[in-house]
N, C-alpha and C. Protein backbone atom coordinates (compact mmCIF):
# COMPACT_ATOMS: atom_id res chain seq x y z
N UNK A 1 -3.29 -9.34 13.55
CA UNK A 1 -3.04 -8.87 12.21
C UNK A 1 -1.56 -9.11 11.88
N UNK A 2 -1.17 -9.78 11.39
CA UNK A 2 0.06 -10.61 10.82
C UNK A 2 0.29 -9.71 9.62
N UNK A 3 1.64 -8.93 9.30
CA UNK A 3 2.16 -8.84 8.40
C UNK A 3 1.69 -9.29 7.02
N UNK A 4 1.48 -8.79 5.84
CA UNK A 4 1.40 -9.55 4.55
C UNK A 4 1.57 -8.93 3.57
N UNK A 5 2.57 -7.60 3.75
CA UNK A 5 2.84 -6.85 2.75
C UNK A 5 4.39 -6.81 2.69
N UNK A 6 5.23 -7.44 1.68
CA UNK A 6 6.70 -7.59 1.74
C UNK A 6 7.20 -6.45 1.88
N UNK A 7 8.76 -6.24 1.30
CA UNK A 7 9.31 -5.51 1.06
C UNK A 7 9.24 -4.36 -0.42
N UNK A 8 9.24 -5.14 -1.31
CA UNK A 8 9.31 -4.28 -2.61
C UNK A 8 8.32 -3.47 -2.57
N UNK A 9 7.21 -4.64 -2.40
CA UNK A 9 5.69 -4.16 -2.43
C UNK A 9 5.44 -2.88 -1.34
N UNK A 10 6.19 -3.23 -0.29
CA UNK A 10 5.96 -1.74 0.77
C UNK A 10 6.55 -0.52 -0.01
N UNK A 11 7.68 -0.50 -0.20
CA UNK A 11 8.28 0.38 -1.37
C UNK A 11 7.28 1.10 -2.23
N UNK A 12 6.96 0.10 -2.64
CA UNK A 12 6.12 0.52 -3.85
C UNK A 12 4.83 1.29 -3.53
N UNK A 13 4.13 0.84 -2.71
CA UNK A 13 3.21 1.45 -2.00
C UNK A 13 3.12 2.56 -1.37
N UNK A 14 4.54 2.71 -0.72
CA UNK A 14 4.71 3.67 0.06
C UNK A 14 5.26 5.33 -1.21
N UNK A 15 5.94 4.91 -2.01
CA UNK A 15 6.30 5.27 -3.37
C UNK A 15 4.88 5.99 -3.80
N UNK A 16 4.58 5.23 -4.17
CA UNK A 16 3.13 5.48 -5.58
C UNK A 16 2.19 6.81 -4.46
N UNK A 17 2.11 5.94 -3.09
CA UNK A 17 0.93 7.31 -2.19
C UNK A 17 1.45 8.26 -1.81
N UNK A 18 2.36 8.36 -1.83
CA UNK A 18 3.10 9.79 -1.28
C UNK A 18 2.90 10.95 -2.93
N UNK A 19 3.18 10.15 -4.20
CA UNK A 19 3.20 11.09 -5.56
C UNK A 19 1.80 11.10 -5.50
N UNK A 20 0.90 10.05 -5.34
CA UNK A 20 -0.45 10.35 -5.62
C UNK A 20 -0.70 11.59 -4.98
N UNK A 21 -0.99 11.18 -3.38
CA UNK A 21 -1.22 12.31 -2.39
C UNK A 21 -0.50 13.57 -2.73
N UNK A 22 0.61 13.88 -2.96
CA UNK A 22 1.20 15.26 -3.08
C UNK A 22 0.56 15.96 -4.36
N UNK A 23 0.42 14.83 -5.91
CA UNK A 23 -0.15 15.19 -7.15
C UNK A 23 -1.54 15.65 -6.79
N UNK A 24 -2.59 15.44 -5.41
CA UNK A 24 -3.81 15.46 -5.50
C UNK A 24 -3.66 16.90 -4.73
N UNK A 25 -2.34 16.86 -3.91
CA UNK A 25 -2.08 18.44 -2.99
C UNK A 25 -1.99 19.34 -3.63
N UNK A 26 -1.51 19.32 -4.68
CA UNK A 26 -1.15 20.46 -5.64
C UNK A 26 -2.02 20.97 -6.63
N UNK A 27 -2.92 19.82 -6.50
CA UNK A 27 -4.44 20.06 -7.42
C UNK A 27 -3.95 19.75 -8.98
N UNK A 28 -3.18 18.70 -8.96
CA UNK A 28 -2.82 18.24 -10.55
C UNK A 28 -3.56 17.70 -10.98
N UNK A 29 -3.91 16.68 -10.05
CA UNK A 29 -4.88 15.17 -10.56
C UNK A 29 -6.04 15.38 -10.00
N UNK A 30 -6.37 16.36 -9.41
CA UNK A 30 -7.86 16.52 -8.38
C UNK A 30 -7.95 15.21 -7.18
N UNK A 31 -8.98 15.29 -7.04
CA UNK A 31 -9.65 14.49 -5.95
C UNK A 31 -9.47 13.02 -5.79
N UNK A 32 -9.49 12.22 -6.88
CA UNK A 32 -9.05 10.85 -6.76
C UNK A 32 -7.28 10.83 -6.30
N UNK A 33 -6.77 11.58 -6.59
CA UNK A 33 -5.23 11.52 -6.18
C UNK A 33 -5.16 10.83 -4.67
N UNK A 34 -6.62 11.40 -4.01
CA UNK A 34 -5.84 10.95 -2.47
C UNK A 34 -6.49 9.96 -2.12
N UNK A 35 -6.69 9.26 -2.72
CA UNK A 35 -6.81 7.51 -2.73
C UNK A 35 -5.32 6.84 -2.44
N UNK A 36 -4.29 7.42 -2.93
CA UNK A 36 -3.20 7.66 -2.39
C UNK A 36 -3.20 7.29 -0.91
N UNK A 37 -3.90 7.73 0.33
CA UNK A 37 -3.64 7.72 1.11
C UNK A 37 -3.41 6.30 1.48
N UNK A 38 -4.21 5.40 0.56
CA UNK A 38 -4.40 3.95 1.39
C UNK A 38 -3.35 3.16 1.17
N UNK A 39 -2.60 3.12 -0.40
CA UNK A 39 -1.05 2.37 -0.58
C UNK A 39 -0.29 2.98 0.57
N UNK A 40 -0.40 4.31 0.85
CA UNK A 40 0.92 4.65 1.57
C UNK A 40 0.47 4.80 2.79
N UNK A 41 -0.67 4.13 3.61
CA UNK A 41 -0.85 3.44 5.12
C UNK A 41 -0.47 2.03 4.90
N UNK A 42 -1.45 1.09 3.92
CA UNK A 42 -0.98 -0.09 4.41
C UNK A 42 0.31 -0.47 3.88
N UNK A 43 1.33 0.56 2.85
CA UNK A 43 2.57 0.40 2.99
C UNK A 43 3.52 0.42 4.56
N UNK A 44 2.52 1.17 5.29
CA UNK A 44 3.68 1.62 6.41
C UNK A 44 3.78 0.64 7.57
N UNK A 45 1.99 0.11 7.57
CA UNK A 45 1.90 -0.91 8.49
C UNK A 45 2.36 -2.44 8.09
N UNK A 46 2.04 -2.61 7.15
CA UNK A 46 2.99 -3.81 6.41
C UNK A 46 1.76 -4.74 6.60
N UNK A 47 0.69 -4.33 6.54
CA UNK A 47 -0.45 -5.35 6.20
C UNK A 47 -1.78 -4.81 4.86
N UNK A 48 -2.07 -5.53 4.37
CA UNK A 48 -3.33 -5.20 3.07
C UNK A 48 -4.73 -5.87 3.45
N UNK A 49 -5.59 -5.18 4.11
CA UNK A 49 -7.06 -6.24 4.47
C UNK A 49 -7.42 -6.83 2.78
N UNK A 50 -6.89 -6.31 1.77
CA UNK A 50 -7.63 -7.30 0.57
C UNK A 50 -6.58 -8.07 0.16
N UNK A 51 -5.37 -8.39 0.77
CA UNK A 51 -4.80 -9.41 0.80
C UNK A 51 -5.54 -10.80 0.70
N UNK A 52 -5.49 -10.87 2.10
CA UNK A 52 -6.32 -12.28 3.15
C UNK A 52 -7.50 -12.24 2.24
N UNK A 53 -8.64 -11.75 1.02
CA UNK A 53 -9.10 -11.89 0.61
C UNK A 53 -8.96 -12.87 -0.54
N UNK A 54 -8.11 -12.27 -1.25
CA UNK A 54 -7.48 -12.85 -2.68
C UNK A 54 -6.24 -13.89 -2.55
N UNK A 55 -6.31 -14.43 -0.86
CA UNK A 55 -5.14 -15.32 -0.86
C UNK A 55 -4.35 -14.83 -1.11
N UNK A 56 -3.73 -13.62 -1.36
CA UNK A 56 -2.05 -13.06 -1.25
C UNK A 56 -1.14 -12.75 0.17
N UNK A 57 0.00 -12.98 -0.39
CA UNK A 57 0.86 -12.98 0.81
C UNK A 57 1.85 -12.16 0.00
N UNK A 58 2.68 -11.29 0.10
CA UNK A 58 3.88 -10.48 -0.66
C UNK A 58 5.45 -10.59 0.68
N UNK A 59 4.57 -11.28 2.00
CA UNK A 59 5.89 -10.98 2.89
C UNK A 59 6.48 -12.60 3.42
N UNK A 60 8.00 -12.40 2.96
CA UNK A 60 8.62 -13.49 2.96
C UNK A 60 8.52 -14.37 4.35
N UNK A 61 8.49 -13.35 5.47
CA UNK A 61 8.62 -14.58 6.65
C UNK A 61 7.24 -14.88 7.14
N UNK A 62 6.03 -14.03 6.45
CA UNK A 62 4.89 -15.01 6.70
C UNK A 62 4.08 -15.80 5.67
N UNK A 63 5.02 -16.51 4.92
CA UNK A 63 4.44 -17.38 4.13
C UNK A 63 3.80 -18.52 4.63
N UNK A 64 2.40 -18.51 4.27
CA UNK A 64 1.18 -19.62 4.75
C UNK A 64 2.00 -21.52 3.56
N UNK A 65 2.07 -22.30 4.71
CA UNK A 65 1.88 -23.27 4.00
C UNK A 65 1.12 -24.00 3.56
């Protein structure tokens, strides 16, 4: 499992699931909030299984030629 989630994009991921998840803790947004959980895993591991689907790559040193 090769890397394929950059930098910004980890950010971002890691960003967005932590407000989701905490917004779904607090019972703001209810139950879909912790969908959350999944940006802010495959933010941490630095890979996306629906990447390799859709042909995306977001991480600079494993760009497919």
């Amino acid at each position: 499992m090769k890397a394929n989630v950059g930098g910004i994009d980890r950010i971002l991921r890691i960003a967005v699931g932590i407000v989701l998840t905490a917004l779904a803790a607090m019972g703001i947004i209810g139950v879909w909030g912790w969908i959350g959980v999944v940006p802010f895993l495959t933010g941490l591991i630095g890979w996306c299984p629906a990447y390799p689907l859709l042909g995306m790559n977001t991480c600079p040193t494993n760009k497919q030629h």
